[in-house]
Protein backbone atom coordinates (compact mmCIF):
# COMPACT_ATOMS: atom_id res chain seq x y z
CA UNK A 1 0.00 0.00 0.00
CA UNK A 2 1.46 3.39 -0.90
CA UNK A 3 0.46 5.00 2.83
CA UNK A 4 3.05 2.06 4.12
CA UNK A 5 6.45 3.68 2.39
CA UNK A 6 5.28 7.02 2.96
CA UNK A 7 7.06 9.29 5.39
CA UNK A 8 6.30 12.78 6.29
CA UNK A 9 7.24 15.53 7.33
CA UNK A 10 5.59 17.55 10.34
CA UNK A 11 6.42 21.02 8.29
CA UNK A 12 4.50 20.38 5.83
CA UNK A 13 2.92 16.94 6.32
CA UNK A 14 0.93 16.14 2.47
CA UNK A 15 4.75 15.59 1.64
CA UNK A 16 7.50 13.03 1.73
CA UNK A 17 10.54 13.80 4.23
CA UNK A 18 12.61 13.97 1.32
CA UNK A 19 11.56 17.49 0.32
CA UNK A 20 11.85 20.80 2.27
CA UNK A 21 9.62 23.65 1.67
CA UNK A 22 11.61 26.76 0.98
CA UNK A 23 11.00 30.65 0.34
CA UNK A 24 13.19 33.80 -0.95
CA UNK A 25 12.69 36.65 -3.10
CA UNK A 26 13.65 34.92 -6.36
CA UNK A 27 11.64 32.20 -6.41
CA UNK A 28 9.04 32.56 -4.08
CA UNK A 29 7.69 29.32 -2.17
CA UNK A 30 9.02 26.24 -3.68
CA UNK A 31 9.71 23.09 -2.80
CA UNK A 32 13.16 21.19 -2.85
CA UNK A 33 14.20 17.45 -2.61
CA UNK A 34 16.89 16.90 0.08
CA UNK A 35 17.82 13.54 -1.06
CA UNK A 36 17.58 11.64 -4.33
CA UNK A 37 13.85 10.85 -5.32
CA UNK A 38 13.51 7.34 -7.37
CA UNK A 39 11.02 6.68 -10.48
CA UNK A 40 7.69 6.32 -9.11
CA UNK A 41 8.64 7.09 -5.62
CA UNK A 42 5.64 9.09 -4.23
CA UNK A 43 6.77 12.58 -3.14
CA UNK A 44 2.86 13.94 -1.94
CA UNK A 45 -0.08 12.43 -0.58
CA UNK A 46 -3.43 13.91 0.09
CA UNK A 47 -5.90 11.73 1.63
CA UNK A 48 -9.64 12.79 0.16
CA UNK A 49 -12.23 13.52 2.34
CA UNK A 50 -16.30 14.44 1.83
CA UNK A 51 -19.28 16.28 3.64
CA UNK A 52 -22.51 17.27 2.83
């Protein structure tokens, strides 16, 4: 299951602990990998979610 190899981060917990959010004048908010990401690895996960 994908939720099983999927680590977060408590800054910004949708995405993997490989990947820091960052901010400056340039750029703006953006987000940066720390470490190597592999093919397929998943990088964000949003759990969905419904009312009515």
């Amino acid at each position: 299951m994908i939720m099983d190899s999927f680590v977060s981060k408590t800054q910004f917990p949708s995405a993997s602990s490989k990947l820091t959010l960052m901010e400056n004048s340039s750029k703006g908010r953006h987000v940066i990998a720390t470490e190597d990401l592999s093919i397929g690895e998943v990088i964000f996960l949003v759990e969905t979610f419904c009312f009515s």
